[in-house]
N, C-alpha and C. Protein backbone atom coordinates (compact mmCIF):
# COMPACT_ATOMS: atom_id res chain seq x y z
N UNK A 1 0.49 -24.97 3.91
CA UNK A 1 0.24 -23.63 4.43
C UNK A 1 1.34 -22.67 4.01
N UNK A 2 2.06 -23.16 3.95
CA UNK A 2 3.39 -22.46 3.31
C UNK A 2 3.55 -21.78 2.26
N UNK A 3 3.03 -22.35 1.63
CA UNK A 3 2.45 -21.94 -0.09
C UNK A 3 1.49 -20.53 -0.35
N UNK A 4 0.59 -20.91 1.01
CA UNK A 4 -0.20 -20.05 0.69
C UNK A 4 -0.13 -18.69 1.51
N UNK A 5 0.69 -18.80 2.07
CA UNK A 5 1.21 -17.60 3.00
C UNK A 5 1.23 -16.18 2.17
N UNK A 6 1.85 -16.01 0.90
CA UNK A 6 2.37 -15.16 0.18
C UNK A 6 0.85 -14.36 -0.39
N UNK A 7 0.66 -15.89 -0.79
CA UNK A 7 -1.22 -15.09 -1.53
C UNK A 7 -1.60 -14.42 0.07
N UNK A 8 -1.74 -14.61 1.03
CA UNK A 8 -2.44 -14.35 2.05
C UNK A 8 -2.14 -13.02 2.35
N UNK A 9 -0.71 -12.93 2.24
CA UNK A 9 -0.31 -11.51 2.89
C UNK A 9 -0.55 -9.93 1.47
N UNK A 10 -0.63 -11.10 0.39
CA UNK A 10 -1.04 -10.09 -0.80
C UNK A 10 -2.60 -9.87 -0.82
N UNK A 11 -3.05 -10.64 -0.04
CA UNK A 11 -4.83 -10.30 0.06
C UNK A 11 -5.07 -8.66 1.27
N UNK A 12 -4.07 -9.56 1.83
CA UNK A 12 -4.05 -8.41 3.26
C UNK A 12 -3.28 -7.21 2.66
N UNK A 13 -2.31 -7.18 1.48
CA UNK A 13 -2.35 -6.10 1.57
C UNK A 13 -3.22 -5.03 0.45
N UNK A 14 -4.00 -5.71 0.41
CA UNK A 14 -5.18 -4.88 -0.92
C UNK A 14 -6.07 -4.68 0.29
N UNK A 15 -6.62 -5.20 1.20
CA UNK A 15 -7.30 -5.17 1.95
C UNK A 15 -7.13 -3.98 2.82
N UNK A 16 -5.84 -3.99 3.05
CA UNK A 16 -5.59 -2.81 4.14
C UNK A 16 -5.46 -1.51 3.23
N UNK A 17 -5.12 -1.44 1.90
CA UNK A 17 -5.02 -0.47 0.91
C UNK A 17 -6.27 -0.07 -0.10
N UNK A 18 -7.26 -1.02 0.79
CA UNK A 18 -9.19 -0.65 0.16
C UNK A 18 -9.58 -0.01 1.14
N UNK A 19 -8.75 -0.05 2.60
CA UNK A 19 -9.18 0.60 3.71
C UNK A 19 -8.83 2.48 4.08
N UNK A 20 -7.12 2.59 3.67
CA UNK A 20 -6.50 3.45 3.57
C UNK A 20 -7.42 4.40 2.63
N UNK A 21 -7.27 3.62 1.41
CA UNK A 21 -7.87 4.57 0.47
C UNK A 21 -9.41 5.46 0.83
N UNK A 22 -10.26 4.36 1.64
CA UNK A 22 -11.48 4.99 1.80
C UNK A 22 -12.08 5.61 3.25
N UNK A 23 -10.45 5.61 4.09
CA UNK A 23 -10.50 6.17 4.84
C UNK A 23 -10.00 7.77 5.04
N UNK A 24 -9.16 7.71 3.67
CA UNK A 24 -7.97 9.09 3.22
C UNK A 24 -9.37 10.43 3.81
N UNK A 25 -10.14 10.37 3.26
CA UNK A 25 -11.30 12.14 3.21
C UNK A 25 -11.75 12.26 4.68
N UNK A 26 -11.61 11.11 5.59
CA UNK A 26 -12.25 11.01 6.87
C UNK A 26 -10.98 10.89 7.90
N UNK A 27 -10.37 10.64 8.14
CA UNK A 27 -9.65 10.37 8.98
C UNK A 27 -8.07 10.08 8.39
N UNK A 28 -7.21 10.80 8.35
CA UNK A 28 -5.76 10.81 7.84
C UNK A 28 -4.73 10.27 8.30
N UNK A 29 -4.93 10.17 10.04
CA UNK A 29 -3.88 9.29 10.98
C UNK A 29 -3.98 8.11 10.36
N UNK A 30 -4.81 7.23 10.54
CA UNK A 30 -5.45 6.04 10.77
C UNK A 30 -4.84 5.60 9.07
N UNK A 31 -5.53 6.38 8.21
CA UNK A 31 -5.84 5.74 6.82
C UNK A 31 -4.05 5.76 6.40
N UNK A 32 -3.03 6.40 7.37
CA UNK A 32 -1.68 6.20 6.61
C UNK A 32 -1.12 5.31 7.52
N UNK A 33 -1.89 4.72 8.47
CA UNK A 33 -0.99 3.51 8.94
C UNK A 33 -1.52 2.41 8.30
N UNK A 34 -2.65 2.63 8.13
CA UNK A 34 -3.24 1.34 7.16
C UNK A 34 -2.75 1.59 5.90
N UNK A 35 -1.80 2.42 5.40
CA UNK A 35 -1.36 2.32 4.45
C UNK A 35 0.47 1.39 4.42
N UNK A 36 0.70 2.47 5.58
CA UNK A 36 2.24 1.56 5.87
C UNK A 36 2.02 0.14 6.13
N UNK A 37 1.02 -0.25 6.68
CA UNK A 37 0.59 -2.07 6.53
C UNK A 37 0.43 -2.48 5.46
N UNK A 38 -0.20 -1.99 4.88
CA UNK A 38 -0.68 -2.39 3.40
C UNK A 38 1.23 -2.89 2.39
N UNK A 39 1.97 -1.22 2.85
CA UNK A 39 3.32 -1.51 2.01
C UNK A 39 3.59 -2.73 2.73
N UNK A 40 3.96 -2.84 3.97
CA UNK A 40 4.68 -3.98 5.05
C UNK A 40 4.41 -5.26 4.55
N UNK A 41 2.66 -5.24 3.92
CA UNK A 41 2.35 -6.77 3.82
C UNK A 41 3.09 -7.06 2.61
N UNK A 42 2.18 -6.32 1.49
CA UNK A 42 3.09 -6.13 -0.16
C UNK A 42 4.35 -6.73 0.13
N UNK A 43 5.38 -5.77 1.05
CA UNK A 43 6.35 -6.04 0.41
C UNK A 43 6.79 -7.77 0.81
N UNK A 44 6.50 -7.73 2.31
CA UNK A 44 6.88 -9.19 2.59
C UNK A 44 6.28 -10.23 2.04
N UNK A 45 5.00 -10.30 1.16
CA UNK A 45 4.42 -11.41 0.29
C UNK A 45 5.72 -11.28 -0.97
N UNK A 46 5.35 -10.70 -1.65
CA UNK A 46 6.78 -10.33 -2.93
C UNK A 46 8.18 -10.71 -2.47
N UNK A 47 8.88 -10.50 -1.36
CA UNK A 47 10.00 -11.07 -1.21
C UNK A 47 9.65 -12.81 -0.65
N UNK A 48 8.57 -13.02 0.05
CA UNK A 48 8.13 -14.64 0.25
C UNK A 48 8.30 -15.27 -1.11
N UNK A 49 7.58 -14.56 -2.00
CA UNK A 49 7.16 -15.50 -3.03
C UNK A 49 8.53 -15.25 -3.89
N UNK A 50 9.84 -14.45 -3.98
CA UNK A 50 10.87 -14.22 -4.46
C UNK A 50 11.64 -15.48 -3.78
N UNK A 51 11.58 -15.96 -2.45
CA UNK A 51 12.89 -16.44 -1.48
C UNK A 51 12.99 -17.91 -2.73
């Protein structure tokens, strides 16, 4: 499970950044916290898969 943690959190963060994006024209609160998740996940998969 360990292994796959990194892919997981890099799924989540395309996921949350397919959300942001197609939420941007409708709703602007929402679609930039799902964006700061999106960075949060990114970045912590990339430093996982760095450690």
């Amino acid at each position: 499970m360990r292994d796959f943690l990194p892919i997981i959190l890099l799924a989540v963060a395309g996921f949350l950044a397919g959300g942001a994006y197609s939420m941007w024209k409708t709703a602007r609160g929402p679609a930039v916290v799902l964006a700061a998740g999106a960075v949060l996940a990114l970045a912590g998969g990339i430093l996982w898969m760095s450690w």
